[in-house]
C-alpha atoms as a PDB file:
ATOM      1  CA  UNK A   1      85.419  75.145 114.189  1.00  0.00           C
ATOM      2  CA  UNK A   2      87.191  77.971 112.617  1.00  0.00           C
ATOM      3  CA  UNK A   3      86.388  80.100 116.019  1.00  0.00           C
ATOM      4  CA  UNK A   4      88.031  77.727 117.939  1.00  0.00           C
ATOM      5  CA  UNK A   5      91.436  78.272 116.311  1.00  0.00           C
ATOM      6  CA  UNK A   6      94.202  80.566 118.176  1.00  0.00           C
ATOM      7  CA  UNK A   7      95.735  81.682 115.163  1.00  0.00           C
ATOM      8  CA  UNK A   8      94.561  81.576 111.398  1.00  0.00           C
ATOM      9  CA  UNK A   9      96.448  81.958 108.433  1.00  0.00           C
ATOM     10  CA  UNK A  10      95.849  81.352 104.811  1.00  0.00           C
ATOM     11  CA  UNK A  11      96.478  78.037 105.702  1.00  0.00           C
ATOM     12  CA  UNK A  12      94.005  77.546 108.047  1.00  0.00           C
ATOM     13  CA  UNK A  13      91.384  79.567 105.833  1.00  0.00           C
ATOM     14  CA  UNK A  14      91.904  77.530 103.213  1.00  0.00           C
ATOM     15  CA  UNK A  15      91.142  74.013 104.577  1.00  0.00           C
ATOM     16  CA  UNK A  16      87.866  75.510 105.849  1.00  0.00           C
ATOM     17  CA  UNK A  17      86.903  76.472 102.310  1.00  0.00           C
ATOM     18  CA  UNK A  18      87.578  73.911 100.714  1.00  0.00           C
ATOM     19  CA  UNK A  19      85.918  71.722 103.424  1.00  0.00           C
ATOM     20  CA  UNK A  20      82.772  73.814 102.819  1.00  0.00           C
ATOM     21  CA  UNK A  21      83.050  73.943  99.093  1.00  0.00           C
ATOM     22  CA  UNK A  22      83.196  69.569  99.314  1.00  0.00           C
ATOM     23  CA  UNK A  23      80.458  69.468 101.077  1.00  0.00           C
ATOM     24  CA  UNK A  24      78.162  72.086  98.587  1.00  0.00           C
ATOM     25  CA  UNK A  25      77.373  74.652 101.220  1.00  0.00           C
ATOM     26  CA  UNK A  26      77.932  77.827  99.244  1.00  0.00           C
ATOM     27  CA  UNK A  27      76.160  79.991 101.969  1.00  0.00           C
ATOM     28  CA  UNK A  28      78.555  79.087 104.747  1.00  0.00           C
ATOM     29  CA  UNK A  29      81.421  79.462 102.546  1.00  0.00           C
ATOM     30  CA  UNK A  30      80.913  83.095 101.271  1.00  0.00           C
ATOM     31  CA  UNK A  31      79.820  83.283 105.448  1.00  0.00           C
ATOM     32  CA  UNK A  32      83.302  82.161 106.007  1.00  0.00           C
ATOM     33  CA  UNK A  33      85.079  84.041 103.115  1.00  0.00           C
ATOM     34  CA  UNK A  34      83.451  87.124 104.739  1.00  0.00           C
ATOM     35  CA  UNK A  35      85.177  86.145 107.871  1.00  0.00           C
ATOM     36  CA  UNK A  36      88.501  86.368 106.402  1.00  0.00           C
ATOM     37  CA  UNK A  37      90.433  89.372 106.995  1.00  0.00           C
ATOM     38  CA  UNK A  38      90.991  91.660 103.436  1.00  0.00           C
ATOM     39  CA  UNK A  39      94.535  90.775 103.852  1.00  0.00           C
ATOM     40  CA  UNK A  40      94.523  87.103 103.763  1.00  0.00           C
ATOM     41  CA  UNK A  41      91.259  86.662 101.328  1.00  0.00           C
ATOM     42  CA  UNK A  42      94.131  85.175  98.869  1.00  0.00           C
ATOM     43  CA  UNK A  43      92.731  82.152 100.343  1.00  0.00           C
ATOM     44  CA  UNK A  44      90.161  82.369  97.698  1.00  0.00           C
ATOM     45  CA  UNK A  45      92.356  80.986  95.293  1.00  0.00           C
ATOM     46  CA  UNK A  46      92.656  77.290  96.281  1.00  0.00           C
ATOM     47  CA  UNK A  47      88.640  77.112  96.057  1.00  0.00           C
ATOM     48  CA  UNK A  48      86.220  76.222  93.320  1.00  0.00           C
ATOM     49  CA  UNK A  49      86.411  78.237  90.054  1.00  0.00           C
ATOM     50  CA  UNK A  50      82.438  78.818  90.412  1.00  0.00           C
ATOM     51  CA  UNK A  51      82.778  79.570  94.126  1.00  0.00           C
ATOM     52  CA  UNK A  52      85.546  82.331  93.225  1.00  0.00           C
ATOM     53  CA  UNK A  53      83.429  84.334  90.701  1.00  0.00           C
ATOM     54  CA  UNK A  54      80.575  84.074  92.953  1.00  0.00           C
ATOM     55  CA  UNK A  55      82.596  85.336  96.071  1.00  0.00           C
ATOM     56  CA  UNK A  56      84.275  87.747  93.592  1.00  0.00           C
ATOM     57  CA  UNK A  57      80.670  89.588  92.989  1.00  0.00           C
ATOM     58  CA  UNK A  58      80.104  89.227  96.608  1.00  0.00           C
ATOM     59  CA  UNK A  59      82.942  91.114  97.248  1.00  0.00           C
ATOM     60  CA  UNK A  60      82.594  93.903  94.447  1.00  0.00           C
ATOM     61  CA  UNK A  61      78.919  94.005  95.818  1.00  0.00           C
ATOM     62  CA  UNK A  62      79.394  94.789  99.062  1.00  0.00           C
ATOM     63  CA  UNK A  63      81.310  97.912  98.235  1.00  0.00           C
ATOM     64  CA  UNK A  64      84.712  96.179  99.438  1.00  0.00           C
ATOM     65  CA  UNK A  65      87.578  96.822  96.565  1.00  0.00           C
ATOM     66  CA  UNK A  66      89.620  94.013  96.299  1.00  0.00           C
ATOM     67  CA  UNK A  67      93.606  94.851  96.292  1.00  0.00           C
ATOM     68  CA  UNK A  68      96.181  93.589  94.107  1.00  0.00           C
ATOM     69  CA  UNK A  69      96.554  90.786  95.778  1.00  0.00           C
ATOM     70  CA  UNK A  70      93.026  89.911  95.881  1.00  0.00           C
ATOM     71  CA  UNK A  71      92.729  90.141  92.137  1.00  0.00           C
ATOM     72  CA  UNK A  72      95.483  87.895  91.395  1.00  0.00           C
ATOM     73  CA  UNK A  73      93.659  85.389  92.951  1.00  0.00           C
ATOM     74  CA  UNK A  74      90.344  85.879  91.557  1.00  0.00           C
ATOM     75  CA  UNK A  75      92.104  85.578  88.145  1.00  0.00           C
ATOM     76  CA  UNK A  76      92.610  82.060  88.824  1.00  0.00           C
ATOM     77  CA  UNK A  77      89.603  81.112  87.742  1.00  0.00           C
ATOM     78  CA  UNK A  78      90.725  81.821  84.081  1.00  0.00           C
ATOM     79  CA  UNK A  79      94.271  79.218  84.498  1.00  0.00           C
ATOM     80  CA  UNK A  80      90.995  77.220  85.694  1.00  0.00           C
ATOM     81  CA  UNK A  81      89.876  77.447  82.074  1.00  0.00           C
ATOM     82  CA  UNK A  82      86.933  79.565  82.893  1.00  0.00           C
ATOM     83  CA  UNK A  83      88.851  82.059  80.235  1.00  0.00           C
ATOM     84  CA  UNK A  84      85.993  84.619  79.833  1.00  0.00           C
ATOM     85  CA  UNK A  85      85.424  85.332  83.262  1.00  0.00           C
ATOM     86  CA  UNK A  86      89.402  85.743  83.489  1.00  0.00           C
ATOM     87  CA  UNK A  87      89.004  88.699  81.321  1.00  0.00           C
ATOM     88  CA  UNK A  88      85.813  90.037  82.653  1.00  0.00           C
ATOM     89  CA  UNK A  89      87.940  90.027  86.382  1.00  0.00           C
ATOM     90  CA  UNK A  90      90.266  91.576  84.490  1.00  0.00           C
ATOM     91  CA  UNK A  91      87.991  94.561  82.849  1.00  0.00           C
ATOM     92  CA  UNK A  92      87.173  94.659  86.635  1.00  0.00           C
ATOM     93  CA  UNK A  93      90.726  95.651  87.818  1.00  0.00           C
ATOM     94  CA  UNK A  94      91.033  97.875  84.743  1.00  0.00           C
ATOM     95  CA  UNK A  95      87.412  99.739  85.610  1.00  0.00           C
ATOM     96  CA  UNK A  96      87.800 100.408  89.672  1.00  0.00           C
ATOM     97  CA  UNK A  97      91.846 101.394  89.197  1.00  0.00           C
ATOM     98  CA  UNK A  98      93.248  98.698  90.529  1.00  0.00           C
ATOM     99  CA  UNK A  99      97.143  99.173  90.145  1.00  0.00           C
ATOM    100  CA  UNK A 100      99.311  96.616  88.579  1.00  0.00           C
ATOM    101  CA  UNK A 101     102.063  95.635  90.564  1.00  0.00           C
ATOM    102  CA  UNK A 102     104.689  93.172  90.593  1.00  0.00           C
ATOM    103  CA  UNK A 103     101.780  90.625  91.759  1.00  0.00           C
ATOM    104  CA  UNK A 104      98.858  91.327  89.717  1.00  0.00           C
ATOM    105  CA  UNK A 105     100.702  92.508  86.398  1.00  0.00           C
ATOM    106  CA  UNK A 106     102.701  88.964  85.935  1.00  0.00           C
ATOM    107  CA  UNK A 107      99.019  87.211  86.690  1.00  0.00           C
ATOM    108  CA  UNK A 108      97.007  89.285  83.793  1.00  0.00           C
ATOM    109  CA  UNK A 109      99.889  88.390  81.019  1.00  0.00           C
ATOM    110  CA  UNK A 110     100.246  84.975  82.107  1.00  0.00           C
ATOM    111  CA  UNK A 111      96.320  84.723  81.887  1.00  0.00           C
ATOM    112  CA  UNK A 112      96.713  85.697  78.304  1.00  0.00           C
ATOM    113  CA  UNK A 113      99.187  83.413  77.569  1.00  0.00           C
END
């Protein structure tokens, strides 16, 4: 279905998530999240806390390095209450150099407070 659109956005990636992440399929989902374009893999951030670490090791994995904006979003998963795996994506950031900007540096403090 996702093929078939002319244009996607974050928008559009993120109603296919989610519609994959309601129905439990977890392999078409990270299939999909692979999809997306490093750009506009923000779109992680309106999915399932569980989905996002998953698709966050998937990522690290594979050799890709998220960005700044990339991490911001997997840090959601910690204003999800999943608080220690907030700070291990954190470590994370810290450990492969990711630079704090004026995304990424508000998103670690607020995570702390």
């Amino acid at each position: 279905m996702c093929s078939e659109m002319a244009e996607k956005n974050v928008v559009s990636w993120n109603v296919m998530l989610n519609g994959y992440v309601k129905v439990g399929d977890v392999e078409l989902t990270q299939e999909l999240f692979e999809e997306i374009p490093m750009k506009e893999n923000n779109a992680v951030a309106w999915i399932n806390p569980n989905i996002t670490l998953e698709l966050f090791h998937e990522v690290l994995a594979s050799g890709r390095q998220p960005d700044q904006i990339n991490a911001k979003c997997f840090l959601c998963i910690a204003w999800l209450g999943m608080m220690n795996e907030g700070r291990w994506v954190h470590e994370c950031v810290h450990n492969i150099c990711i630079s704090f900007n004026e995304n990424l540096g508000p998103a670690i403090i607020d995570m702390y407070v």
